[in-house]
PDB file of N, CA and C in Angstrom:
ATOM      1  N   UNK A   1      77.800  85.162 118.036  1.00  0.00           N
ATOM      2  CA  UNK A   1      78.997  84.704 117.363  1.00  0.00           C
ATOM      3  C   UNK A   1      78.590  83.694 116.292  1.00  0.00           C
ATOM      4  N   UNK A   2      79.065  83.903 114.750  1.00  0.00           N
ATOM      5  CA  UNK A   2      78.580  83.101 114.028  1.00  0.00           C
ATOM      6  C   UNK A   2      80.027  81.827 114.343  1.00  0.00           C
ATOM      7  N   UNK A   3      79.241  80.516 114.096  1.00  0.00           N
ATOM      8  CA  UNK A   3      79.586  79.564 113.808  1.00  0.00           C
ATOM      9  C   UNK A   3      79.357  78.794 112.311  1.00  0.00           C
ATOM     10  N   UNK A   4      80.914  77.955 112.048  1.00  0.00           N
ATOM     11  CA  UNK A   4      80.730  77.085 110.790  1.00  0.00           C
ATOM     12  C   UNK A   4      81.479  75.649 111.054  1.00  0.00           C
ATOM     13  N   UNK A   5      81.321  74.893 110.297  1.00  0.00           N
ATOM     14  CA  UNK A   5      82.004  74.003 110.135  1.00  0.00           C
ATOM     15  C   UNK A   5      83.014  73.347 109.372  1.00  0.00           C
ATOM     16  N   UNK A   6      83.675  72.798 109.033  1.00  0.00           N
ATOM     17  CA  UNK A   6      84.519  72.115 108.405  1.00  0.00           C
ATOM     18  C   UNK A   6      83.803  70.473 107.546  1.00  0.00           C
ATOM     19  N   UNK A   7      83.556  71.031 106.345  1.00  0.00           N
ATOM     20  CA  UNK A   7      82.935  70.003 105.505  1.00  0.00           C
ATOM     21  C   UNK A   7      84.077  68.473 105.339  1.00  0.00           C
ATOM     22  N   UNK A   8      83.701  67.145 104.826  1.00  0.00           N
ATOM     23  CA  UNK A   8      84.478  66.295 104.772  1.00  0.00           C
ATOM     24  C   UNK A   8      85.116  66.387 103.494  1.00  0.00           C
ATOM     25  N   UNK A   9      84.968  67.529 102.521  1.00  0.00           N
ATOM     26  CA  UNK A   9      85.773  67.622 101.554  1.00  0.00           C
ATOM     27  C   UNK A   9      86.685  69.405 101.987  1.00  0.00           C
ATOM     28  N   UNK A  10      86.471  69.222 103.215  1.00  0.00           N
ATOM     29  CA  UNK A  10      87.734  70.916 104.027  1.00  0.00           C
ATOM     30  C   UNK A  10      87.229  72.083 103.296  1.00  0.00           C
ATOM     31  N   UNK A  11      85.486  72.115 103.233  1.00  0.00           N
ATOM     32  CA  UNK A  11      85.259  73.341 102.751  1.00  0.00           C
ATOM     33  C   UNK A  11      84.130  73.703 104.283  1.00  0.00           C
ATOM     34  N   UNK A  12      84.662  75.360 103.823  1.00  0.00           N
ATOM     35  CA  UNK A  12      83.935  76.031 105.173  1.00  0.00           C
ATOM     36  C   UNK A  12      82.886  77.091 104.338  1.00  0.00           C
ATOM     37  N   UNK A  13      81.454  76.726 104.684  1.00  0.00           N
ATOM     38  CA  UNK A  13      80.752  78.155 104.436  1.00  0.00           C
ATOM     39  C   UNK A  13      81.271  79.297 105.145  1.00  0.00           C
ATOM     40  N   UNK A  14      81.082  80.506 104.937  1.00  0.00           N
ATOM     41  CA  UNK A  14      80.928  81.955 105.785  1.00  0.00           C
ATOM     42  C   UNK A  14      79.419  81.727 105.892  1.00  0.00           C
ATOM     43  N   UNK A  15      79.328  82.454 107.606  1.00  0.00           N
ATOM     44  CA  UNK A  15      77.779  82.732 107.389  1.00  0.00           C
ATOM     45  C   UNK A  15      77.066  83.926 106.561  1.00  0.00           C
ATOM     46  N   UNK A  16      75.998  83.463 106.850  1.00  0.00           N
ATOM     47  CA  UNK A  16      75.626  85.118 105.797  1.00  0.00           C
ATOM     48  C   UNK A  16      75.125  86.202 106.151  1.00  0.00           C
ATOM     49  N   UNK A  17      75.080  86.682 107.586  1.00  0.00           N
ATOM     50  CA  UNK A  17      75.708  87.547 108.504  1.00  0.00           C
ATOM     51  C   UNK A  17      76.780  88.151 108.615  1.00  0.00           C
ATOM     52  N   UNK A  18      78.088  87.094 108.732  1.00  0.00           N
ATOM     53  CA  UNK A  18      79.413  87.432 107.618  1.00  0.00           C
ATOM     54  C   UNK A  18      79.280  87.863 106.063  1.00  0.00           C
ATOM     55  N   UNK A  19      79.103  87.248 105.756  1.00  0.00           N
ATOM     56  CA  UNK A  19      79.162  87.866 104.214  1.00  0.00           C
ATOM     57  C   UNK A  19      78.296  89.102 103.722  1.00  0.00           C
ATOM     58  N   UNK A  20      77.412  89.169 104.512  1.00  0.00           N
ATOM     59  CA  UNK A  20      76.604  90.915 103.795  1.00  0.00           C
ATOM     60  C   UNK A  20      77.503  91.611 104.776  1.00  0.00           C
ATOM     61  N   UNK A  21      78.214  91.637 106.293  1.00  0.00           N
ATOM     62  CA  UNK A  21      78.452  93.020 106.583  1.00  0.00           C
ATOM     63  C   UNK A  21      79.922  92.771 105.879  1.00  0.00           C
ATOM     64  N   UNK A  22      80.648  92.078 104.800  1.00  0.00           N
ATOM     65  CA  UNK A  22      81.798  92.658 104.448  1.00  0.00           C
ATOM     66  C   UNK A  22      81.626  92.200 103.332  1.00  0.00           C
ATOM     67  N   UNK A  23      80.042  92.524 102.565  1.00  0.00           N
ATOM     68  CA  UNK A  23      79.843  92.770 101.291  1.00  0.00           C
ATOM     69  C   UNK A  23      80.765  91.696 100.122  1.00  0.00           C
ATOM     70  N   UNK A  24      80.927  90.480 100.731  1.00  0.00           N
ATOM     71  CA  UNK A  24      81.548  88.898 100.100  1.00  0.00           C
ATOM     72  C   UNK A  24      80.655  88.533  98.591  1.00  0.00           C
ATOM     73  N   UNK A  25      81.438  88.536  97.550  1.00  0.00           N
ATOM     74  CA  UNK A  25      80.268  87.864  96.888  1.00  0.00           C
ATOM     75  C   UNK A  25      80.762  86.628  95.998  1.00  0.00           C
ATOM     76  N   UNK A  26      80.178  85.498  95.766  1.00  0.00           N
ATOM     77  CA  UNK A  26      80.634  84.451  95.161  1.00  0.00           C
ATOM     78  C   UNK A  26      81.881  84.638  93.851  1.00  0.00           C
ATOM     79  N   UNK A  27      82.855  84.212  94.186  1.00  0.00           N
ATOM     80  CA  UNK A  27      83.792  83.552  93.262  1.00  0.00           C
ATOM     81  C   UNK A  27      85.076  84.805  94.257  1.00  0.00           C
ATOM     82  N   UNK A  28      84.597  85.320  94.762  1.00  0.00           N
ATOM     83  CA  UNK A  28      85.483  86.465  95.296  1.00  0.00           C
ATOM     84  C   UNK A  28      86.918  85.923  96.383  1.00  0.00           C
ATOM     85  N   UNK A  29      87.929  86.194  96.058  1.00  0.00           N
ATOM     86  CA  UNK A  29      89.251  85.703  96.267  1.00  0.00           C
ATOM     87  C   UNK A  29      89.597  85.907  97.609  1.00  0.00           C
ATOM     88  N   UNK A  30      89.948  85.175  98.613  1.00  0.00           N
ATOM     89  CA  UNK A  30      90.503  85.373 100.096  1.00  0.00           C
ATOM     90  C   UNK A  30      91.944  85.018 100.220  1.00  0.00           C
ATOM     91  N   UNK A  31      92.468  85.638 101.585  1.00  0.00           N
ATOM     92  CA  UNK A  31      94.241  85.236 101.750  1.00  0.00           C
ATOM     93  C   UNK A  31      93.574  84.609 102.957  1.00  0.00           C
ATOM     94  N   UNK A  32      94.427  83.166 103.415  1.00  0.00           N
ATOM     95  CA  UNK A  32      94.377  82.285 103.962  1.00  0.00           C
ATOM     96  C   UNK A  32      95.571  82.540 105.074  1.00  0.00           C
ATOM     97  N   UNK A  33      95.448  83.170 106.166  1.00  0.00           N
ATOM     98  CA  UNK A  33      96.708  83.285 106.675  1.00  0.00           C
ATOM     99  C   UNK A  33      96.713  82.574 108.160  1.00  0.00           C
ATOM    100  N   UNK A  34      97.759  81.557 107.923  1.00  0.00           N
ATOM    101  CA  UNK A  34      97.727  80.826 109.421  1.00  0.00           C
ATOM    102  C   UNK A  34      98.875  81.310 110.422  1.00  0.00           C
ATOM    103  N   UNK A  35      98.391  81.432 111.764  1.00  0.00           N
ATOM    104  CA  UNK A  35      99.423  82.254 112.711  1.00  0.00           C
ATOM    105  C   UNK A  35      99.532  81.564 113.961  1.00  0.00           C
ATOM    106  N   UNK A  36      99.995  80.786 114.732  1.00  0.00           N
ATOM    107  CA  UNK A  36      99.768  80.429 116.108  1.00  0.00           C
ATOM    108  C   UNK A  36      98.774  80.085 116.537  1.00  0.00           C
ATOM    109  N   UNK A  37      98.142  79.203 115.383  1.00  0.00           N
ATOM    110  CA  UNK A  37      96.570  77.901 115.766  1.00  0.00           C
ATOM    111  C   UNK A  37      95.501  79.185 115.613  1.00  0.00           C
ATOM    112  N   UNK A  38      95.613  80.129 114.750  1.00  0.00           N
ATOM    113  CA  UNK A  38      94.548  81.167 114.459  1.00  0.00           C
ATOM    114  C   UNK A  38      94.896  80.848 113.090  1.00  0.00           C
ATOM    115  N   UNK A  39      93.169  80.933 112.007  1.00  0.00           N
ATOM    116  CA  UNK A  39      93.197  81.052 110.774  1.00  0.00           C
ATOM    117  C   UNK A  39      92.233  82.224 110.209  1.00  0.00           C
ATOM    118  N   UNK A  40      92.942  83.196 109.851  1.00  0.00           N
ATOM    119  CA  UNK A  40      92.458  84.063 109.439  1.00  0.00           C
ATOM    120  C   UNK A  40      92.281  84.532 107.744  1.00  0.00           C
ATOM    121  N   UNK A  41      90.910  85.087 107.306  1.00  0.00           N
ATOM    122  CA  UNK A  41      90.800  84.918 106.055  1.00  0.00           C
ATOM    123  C   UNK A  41      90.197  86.548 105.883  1.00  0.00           C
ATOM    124  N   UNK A  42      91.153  86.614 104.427  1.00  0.00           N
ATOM    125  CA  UNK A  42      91.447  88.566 104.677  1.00  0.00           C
ATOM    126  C   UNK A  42      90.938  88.002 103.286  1.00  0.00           C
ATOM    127  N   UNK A  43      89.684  89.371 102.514  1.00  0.00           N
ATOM    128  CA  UNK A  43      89.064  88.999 101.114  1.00  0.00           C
ATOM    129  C   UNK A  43      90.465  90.354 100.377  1.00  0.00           C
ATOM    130  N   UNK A  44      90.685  89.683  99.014  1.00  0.00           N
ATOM    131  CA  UNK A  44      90.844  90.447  98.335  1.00  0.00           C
ATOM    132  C   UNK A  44      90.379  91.666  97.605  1.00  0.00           C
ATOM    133  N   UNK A  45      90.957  92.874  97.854  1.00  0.00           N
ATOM    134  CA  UNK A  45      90.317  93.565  96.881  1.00  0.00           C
ATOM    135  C   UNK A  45      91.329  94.330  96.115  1.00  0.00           C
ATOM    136  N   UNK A  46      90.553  95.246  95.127  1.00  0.00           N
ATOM    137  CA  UNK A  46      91.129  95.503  93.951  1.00  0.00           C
ATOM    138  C   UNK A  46      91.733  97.149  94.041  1.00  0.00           C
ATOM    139  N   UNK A  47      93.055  97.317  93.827  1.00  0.00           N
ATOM    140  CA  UNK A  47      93.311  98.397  93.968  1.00  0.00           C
ATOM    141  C   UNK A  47      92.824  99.506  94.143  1.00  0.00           C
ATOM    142  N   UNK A  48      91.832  99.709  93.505  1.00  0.00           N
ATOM    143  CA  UNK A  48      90.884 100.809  92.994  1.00  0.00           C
ATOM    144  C   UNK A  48      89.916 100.833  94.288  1.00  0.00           C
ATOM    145  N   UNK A  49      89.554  99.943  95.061  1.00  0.00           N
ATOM    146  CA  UNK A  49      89.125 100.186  96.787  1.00  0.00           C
ATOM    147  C   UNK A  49      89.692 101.050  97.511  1.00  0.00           C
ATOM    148  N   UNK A  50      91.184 101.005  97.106  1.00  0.00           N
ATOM    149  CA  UNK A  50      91.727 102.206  97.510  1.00  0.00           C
ATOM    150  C   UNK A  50      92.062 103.586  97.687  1.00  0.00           C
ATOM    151  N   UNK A  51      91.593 103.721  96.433  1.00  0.00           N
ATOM    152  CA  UNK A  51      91.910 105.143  95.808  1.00  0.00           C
ATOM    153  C   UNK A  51      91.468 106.490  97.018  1.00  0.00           C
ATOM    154  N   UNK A  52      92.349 106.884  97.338  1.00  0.00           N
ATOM    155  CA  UNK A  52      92.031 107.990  97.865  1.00  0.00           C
ATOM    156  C   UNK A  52      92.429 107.856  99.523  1.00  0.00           C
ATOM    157  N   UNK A  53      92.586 107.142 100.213  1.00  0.00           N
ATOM    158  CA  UNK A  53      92.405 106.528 101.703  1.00  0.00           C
ATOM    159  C   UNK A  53      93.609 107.004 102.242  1.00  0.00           C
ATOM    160  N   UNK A  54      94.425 107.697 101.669  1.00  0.00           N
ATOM    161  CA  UNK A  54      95.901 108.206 101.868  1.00  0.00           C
ATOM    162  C   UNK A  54      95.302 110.443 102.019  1.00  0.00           C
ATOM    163  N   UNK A  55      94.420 110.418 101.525  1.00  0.00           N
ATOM    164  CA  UNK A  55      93.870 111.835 101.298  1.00  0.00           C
ATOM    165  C   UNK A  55      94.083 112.708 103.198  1.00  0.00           C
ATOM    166  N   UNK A  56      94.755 113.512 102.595  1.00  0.00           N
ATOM    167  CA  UNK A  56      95.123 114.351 103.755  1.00  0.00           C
ATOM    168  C   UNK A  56      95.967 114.284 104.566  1.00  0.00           C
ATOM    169  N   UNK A  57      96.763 113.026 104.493  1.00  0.00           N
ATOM    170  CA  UNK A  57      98.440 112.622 104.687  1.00  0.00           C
ATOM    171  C   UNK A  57      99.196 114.150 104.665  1.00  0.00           C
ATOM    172  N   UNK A  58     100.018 114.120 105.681  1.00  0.00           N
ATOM    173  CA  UNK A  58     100.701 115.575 105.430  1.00  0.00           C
ATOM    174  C   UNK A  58     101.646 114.769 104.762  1.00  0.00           C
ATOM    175  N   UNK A  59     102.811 115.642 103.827  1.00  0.00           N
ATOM    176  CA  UNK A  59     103.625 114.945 103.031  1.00  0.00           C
ATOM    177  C   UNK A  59     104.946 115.209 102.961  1.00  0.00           C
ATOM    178  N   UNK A  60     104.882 116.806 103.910  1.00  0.00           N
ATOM    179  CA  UNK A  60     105.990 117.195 104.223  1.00  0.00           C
ATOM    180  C   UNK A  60     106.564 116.575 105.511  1.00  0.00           C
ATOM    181  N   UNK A  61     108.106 117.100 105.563  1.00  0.00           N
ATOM    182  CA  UNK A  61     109.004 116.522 107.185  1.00  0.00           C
ATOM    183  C   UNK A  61     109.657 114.889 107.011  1.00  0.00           C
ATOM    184  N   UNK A  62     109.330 114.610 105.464  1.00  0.00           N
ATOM    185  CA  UNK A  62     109.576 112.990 105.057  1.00  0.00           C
ATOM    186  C   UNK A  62     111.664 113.188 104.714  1.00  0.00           C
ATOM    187  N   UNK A  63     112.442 112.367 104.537  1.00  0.00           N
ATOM    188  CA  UNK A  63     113.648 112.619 104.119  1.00  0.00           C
ATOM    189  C   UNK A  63     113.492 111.666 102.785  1.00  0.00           C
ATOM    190  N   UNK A  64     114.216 112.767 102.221  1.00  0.00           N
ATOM    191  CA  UNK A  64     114.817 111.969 100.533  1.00  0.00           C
ATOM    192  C   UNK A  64     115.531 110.710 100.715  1.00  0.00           C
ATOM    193  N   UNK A  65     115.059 110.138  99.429  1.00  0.00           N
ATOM    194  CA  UNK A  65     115.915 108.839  99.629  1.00  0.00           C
ATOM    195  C   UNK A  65     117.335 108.668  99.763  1.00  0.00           C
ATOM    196  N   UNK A  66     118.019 109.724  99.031  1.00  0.00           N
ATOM    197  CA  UNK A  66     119.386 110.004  99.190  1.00  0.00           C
ATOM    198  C   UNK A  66     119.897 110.256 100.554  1.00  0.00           C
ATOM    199  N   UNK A  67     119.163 111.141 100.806  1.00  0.00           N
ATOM    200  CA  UNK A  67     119.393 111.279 102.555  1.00  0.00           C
ATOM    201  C   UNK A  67     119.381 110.046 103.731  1.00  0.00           C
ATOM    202  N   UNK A  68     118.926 109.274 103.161  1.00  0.00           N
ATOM    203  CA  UNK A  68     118.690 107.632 104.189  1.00  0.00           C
ATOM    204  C   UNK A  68     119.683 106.982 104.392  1.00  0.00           C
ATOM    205  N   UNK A  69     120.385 106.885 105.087  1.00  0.00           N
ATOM    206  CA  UNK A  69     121.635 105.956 105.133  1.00  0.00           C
ATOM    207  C   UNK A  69     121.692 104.861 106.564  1.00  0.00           C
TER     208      UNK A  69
END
């Protein structure tokens, strides 16, 4: 289990164990999300990470929007 600390100016390294297996690289943007004394830090990425990850979704059996009530 990696461990870090809390610097006296509230900065935290990642280790770098963390950071190569989710490929982190300096200046790179995180969401800060606090939940019930858990702080969790989700990295941003850029739309284009996405592309495709929806592939093979069936698309039929969905209802029209009109139909939604």
């Amino acid at each position: 289990m990696a461990r870090t600390k809390v610097s006296p100016k509230y900065q935290v390294v990642i280790p770098k164990e963390i950071r190569e297996r989710h490929g982190l690289k300096p200046g790179q943007e995180m969401q800060v999300i606090s939940r019930g004394g858990t702080i969790t830090l989700v990295p941003d990425r850029p739309l284009s990470a996405f592309r495709g990850i929806l592939r093979g979704m069936p698309t039929t059996g969905y209802r029209e929007k009109k139909d939604r009530t």
